[in-house]
N, C-alpha and C. Protein backbone atom coordinates (compact mmCIF):
# COMPACT_ATOMS: atom_id res chain seq x y z
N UNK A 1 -19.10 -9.65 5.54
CA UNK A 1 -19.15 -8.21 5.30
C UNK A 1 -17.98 -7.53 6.02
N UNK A 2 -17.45 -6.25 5.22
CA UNK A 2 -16.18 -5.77 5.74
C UNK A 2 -16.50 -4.78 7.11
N UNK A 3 -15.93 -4.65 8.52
CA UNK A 3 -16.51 -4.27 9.54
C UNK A 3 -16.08 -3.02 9.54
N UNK A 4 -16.09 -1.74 9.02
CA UNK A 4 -15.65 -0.91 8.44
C UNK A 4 -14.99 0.46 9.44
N UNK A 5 -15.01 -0.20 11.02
CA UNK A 5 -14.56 0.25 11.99
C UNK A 5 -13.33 -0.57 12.21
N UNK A 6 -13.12 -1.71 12.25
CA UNK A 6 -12.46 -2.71 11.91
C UNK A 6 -10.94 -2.18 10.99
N UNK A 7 -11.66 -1.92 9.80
CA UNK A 7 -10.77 -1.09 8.57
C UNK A 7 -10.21 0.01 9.76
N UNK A 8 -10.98 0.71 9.46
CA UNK A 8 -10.10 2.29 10.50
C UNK A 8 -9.09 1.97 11.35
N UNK A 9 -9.48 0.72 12.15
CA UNK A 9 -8.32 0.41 13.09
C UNK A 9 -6.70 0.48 12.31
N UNK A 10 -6.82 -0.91 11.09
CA UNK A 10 -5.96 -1.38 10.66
C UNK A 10 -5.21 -0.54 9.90
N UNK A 11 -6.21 0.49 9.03
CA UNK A 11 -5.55 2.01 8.36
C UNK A 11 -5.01 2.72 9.07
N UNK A 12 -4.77 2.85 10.69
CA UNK A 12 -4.70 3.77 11.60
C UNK A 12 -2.86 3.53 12.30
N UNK A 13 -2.84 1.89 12.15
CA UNK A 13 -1.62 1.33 12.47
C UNK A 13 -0.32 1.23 11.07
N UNK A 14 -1.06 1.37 9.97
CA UNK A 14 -0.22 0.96 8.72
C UNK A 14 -0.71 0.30 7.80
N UNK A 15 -1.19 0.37 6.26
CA UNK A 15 -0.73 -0.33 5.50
C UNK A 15 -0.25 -0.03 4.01
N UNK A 16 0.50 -1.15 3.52
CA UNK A 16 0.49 -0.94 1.98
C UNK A 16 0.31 -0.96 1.31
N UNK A 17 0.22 -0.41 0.05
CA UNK A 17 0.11 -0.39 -1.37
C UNK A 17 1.09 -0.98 -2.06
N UNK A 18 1.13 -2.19 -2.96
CA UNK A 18 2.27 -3.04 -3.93
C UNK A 18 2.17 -2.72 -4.86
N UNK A 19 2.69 -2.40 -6.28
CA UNK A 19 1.98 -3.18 -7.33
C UNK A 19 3.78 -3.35 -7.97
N UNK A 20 3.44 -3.99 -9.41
CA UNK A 20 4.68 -4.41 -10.09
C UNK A 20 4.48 -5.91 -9.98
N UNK A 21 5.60 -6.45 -9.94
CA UNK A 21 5.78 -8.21 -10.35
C UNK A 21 6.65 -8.62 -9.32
N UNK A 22 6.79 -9.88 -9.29
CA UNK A 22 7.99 -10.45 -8.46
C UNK A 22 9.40 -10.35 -8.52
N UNK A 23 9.60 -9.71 -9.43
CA UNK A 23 11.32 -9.53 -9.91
C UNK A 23 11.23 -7.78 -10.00
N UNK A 24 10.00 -6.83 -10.23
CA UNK A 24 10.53 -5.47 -10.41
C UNK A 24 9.17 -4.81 -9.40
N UNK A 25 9.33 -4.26 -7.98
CA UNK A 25 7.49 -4.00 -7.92
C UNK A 25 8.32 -2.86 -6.94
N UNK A 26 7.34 -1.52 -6.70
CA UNK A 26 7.69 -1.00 -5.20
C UNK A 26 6.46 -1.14 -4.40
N UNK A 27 6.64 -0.68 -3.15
CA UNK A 27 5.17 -0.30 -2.33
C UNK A 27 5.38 0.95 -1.53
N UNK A 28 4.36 1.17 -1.21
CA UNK A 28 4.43 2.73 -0.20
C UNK A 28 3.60 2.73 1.05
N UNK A 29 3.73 3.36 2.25
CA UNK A 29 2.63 3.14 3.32
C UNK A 29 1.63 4.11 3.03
N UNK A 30 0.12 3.21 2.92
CA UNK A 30 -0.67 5.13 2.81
C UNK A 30 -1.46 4.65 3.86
N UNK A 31 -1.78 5.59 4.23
CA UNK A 31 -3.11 5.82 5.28
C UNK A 31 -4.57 6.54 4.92
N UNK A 32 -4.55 6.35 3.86
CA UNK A 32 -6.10 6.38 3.38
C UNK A 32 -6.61 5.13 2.15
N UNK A 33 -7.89 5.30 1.81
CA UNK A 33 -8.16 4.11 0.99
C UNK A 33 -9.55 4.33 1.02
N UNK A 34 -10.57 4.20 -0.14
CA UNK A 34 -11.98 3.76 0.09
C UNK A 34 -12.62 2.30 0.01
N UNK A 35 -13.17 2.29 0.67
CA UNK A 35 -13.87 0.84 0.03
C UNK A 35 -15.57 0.74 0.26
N UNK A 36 -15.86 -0.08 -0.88
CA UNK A 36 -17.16 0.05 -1.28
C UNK A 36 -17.78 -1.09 -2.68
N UNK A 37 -18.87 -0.41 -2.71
CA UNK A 37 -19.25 -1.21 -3.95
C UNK A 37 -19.93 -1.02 -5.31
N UNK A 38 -19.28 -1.74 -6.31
CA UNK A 38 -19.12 -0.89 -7.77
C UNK A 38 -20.06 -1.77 -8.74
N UNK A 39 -20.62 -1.48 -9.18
CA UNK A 39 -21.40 -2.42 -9.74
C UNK A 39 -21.58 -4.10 -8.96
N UNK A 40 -21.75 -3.90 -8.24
CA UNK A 40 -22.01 -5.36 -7.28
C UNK A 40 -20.86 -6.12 -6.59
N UNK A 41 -19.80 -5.67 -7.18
CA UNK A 41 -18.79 -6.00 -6.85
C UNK A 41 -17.50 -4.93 -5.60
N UNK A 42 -17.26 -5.29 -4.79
CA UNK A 42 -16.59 -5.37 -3.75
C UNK A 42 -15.34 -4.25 -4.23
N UNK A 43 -14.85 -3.34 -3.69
CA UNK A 43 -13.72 -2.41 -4.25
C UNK A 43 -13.18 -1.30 -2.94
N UNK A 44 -11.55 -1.82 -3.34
CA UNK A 44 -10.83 -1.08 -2.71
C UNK A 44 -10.16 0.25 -3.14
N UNK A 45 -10.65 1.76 -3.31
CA UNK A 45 -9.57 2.65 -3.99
C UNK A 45 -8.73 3.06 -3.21
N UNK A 46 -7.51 3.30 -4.05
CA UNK A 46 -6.47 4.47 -3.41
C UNK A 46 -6.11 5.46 -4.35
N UNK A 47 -5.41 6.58 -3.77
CA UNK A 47 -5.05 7.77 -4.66
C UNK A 47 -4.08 7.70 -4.06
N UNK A 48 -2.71 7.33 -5.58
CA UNK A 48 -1.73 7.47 -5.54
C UNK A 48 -0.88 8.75 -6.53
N UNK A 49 -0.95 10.16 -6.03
CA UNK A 49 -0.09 10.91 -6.71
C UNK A 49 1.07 10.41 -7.99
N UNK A 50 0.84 11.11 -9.32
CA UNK A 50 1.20 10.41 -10.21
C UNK A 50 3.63 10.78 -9.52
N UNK A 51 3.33 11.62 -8.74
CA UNK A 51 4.72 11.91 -9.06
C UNK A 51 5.23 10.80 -8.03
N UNK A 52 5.10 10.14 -7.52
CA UNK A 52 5.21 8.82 -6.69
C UNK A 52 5.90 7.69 -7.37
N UNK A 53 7.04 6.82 -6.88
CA UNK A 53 7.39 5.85 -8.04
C UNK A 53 6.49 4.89 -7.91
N UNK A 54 5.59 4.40 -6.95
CA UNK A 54 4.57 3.36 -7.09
C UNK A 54 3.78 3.51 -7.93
N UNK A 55 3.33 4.90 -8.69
CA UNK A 55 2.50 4.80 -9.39
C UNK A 55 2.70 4.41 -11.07
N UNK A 56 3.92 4.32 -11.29
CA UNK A 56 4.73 3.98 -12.70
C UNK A 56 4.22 2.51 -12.31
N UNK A 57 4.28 2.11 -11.34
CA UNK A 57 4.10 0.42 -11.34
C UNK A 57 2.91 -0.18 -11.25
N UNK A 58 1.76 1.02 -10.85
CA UNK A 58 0.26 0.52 -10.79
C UNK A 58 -0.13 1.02 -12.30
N UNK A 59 0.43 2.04 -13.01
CA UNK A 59 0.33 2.35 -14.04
C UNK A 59 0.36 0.98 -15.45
N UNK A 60 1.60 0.34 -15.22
CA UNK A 60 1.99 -0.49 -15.99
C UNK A 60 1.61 -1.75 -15.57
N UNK A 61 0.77 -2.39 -14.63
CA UNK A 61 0.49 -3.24 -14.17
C UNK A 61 -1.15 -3.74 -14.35
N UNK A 62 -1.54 -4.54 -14.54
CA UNK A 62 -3.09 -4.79 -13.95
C UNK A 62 -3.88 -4.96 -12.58
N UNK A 63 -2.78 -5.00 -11.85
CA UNK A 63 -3.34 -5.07 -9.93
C UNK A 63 -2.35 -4.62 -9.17
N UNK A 64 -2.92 -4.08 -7.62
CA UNK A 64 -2.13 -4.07 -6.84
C UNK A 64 -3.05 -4.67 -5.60
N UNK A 65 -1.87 -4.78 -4.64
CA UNK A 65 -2.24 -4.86 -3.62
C UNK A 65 -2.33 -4.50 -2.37
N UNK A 66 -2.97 -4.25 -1.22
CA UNK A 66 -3.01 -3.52 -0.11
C UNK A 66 -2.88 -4.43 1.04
N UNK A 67 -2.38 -4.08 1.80
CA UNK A 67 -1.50 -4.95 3.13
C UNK A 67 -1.81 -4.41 4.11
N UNK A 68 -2.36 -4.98 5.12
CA UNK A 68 -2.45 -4.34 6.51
C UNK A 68 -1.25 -4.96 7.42
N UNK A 69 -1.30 -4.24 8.27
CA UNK A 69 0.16 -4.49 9.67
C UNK A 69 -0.30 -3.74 11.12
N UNK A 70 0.12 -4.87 11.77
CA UNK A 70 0.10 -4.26 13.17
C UNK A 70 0.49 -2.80 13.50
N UNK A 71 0.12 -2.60 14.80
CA UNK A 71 1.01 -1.22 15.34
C UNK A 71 2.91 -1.92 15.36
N UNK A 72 3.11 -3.25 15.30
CA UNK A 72 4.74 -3.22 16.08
C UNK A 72 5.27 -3.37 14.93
N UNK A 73 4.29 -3.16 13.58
CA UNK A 73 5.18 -2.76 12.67
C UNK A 73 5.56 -1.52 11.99
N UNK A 74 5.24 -0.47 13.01
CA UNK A 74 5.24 0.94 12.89
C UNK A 74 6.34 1.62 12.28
N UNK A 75 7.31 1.02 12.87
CA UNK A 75 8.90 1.41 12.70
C UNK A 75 9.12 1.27 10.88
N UNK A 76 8.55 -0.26 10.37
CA UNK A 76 8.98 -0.35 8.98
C UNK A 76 7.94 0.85 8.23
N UNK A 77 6.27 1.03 8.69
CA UNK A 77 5.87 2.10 7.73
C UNK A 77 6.31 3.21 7.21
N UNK A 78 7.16 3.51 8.77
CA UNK A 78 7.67 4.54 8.40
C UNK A 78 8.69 4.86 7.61
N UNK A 79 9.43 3.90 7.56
CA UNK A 79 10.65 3.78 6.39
C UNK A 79 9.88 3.65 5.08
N UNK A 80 8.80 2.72 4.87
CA UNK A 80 8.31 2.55 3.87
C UNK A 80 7.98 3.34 2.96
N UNK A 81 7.46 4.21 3.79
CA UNK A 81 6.40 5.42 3.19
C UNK A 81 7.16 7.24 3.25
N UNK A 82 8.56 6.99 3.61
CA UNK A 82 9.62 8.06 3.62
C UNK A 82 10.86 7.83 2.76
N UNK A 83 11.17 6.69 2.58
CA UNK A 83 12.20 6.30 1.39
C UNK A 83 11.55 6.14 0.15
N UNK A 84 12.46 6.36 -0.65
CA UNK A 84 11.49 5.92 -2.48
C UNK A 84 12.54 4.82 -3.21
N UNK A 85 11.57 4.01 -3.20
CA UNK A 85 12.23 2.52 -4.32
C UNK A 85 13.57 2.97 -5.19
N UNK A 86 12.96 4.39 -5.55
CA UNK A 86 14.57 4.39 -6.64
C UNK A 86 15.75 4.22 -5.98
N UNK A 87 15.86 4.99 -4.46
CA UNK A 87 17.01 5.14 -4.48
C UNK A 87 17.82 4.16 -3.40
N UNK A 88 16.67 3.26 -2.79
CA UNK A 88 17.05 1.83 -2.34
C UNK A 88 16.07 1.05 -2.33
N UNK A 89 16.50 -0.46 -1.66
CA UNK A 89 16.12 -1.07 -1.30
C UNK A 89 15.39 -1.12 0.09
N UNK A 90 13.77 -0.29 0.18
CA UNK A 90 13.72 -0.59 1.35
C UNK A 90 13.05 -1.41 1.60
N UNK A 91 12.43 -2.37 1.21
CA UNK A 91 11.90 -3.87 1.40
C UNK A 91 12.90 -4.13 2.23
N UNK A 92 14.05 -4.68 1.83
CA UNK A 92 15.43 -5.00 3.00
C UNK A 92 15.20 -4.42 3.46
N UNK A 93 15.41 -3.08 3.64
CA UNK A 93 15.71 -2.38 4.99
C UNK A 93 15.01 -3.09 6.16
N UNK A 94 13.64 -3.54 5.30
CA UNK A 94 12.69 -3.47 6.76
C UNK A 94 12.58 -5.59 7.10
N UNK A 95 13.22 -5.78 6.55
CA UNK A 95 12.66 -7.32 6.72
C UNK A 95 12.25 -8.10 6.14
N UNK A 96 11.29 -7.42 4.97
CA UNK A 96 10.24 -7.91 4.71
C UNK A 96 10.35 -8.75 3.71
């Protein structure tokens, strides 16, 4: 079972949102998310503003995915989630 204090921590330090493919995808840092359960089954939401470029890619896609990260990866959220895919590369930027 998900320890849902646990969650708060890990939402509190950073994580991401992916979606797209291996050759075309962006991600963004959000700090919110629900999770719960949907007809018996286990579910993570997010609300991603349509004017966002991640959302062209959860749009056109069938999944994404959500990433948690330490606090010492603070430095990349923040790039993550302040730059936009169009106009670089910030995957490089950060390492990842």
């Amino acid at each position: 079972m998900i320890n849902e204090l646990k969650i708060d921590e890990m939402i509190k330090h950073g994580c991401l949102v992916t979606a797209g493919n291996i050759n075309d995808y962006n991600t963004m840092t959000i700090g919110w998310g629900m999770i719960g359960t949907i007809w018996r089954k286990k579910t993570f939401i997010v609300y991603v503003k349509p004017c966002r470029y991640t959302y062209e890619f959860m749009e056109k896609n069938d999944y994404f995915t959500v990433s948690f990260y330490k606090e010492k990866y603070s430095s990349s959220m923040k790039i993550l989630g302040s730059k936009s895919g169009k106009d670089c590369d910030k995957v490089k930027m950060c390492n990842f």
